[in-house]
N, C-alpha and C. Protein backbone atom coordinates (compact mmCIF):
# COMPACT_ATOMS: atom_id res chain seq x y z
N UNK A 1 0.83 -1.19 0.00
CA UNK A 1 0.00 0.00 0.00
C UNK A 1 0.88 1.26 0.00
N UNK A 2 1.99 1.68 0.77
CA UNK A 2 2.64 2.45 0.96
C UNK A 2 3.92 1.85 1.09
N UNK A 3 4.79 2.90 0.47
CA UNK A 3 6.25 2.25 0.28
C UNK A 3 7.52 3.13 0.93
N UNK A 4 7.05 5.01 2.05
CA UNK A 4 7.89 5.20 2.04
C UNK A 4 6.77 6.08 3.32
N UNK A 5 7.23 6.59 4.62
CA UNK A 5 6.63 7.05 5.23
C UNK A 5 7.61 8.45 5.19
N UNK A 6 6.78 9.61 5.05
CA UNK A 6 7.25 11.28 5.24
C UNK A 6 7.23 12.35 6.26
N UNK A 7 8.24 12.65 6.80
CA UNK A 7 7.39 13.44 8.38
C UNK A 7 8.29 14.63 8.01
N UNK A 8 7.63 16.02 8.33
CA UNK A 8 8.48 16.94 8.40
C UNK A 8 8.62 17.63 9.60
N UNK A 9 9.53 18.19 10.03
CA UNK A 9 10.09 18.35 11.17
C UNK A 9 10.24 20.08 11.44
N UNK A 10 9.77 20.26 12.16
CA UNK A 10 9.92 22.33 12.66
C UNK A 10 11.47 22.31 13.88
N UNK A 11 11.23 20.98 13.99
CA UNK A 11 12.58 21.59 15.51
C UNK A 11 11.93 21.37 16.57
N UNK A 12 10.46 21.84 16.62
CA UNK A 12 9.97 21.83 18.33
C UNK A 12 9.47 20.14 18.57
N UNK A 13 9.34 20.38 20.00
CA UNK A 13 9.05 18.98 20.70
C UNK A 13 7.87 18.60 20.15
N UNK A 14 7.27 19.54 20.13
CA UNK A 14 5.34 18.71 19.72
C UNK A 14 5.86 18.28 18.36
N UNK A 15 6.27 18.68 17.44
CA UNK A 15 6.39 17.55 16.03
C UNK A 15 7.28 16.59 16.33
N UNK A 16 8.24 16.69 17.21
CA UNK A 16 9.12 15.39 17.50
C UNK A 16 8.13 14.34 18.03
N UNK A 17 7.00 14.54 18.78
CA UNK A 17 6.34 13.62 19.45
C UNK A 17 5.83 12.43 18.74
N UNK A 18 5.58 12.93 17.28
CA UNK A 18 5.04 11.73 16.27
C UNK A 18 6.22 10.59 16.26
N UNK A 19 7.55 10.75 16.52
CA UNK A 19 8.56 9.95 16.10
C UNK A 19 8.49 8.45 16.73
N UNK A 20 8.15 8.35 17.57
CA UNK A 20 7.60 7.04 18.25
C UNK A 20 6.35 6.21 17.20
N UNK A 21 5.59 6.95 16.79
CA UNK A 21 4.55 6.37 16.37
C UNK A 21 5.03 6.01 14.84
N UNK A 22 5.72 7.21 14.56
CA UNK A 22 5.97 7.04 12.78
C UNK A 22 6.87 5.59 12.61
N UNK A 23 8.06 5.39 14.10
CA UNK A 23 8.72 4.43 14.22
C UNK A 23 8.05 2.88 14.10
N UNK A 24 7.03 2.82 15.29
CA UNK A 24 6.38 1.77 15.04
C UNK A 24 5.62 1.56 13.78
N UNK A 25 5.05 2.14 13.51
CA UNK A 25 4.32 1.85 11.71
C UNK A 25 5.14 1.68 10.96
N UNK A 26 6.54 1.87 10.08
CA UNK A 26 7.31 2.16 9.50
C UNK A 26 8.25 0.57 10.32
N UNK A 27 8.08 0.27 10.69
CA UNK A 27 8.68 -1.18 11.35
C UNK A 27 7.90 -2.22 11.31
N UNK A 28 6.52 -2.02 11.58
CA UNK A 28 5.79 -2.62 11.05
C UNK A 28 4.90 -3.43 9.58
N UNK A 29 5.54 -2.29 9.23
CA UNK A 29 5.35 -2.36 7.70
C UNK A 29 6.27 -3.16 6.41
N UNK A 30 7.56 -2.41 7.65
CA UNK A 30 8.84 -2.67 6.52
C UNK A 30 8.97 -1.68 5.90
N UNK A 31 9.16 -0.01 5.74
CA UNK A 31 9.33 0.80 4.91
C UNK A 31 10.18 1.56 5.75
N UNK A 32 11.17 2.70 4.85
CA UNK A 32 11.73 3.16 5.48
C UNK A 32 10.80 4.74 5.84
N UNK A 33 11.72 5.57 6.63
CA UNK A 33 11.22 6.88 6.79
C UNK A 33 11.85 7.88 6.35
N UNK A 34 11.10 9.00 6.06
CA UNK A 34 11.88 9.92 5.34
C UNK A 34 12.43 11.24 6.42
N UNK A 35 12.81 11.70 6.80
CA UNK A 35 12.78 12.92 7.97
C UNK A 35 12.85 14.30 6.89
N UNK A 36 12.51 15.14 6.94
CA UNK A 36 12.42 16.91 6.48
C UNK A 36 12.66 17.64 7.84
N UNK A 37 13.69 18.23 7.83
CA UNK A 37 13.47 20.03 8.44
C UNK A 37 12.97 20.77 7.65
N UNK A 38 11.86 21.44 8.15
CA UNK A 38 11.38 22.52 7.93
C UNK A 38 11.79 23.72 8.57
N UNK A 39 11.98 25.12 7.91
CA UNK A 39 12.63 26.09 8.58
C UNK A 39 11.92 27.09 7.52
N UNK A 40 11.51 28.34 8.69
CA UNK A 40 10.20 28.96 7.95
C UNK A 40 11.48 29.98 6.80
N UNK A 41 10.51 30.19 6.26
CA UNK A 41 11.20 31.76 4.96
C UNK A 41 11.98 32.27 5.57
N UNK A 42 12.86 32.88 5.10
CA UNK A 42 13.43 33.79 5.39
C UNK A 42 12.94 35.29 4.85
N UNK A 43 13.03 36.27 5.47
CA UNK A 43 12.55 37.59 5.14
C UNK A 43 13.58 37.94 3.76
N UNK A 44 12.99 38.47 2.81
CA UNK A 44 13.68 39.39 1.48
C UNK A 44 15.04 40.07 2.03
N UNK A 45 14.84 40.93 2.75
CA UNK A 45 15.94 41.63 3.57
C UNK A 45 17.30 41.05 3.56
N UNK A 46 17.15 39.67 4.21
CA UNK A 46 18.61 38.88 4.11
C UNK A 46 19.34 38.02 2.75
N UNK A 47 18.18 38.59 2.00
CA UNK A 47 18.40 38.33 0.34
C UNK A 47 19.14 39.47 -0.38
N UNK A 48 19.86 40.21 0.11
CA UNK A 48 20.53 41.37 -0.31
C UNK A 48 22.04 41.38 -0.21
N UNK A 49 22.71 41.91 -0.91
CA UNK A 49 24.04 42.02 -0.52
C UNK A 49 24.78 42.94 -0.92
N UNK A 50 25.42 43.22 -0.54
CA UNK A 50 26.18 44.82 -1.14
C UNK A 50 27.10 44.82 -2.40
N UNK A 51 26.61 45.49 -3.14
CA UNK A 51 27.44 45.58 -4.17
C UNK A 51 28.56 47.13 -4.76
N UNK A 52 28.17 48.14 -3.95
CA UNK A 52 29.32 49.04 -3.84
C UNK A 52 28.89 50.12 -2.93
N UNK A 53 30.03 50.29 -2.57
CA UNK A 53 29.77 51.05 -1.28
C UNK A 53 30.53 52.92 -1.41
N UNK A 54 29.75 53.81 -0.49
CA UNK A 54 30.26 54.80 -1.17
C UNK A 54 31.39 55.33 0.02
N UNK A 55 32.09 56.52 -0.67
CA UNK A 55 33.45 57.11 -0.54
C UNK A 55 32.85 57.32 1.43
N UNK A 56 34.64 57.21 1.86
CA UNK A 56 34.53 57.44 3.56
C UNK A 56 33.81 58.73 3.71
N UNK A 57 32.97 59.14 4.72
CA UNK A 57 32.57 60.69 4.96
C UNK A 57 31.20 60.58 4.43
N UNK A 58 31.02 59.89 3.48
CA UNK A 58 29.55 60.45 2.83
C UNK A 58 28.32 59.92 4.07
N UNK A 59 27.51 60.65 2.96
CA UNK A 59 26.23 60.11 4.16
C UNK A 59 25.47 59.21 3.80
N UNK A 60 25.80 58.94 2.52
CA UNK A 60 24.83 57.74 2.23
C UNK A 60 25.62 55.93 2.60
N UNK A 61 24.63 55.50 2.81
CA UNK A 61 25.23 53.80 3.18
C UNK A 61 25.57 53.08 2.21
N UNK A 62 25.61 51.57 1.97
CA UNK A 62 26.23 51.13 1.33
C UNK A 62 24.86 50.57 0.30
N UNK A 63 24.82 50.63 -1.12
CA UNK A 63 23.84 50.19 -1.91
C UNK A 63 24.00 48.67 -2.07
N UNK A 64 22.62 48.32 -2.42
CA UNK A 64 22.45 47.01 -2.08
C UNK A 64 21.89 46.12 -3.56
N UNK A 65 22.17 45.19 -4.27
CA UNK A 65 21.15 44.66 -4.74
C UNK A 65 20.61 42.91 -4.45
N UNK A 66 19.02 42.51 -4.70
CA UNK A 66 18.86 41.26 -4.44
C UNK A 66 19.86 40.42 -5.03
N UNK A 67 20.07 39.45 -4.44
CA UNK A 67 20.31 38.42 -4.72
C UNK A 67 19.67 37.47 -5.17
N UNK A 68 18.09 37.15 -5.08
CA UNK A 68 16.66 36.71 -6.02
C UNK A 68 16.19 37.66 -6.58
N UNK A 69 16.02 37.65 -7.81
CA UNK A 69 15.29 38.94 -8.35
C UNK A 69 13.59 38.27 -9.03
């Protein structure tokens, strides 16, 4: 019926809690398991990186472009 069991994982304890159960079914069966971390988006913001920066003294900061466009 099923040939591969899938769990994805956040990090916290309450999704770890399934791991007992996914264990026994998945032993029971004979299939293996798959594990996923999940790790939410990241904000646009840290998708940026500097690409030239201006002369010492000025007032403006350093310009930026995405890195995903």
């Amino acid at each position: 019926m099923y040939d591969r069991i899938f769990v994805p994982l956040d990090g916290s304890p309450f999704a770890e809690q399934v791991l007992p159960y996914v264990t026994r079914i998945a032993t029971g069966m004979g299939i293996p398991v798959h594990l996923m971390q999940v790790v939410p988006r990241c904000p646009r913001l840290w998708l940026t990186r500097p690409t030239a920066y201006t002369r010492a003294g000025s007032q403006r900061g350093p310009t930026t472009k995405p890195w995903i466009t």
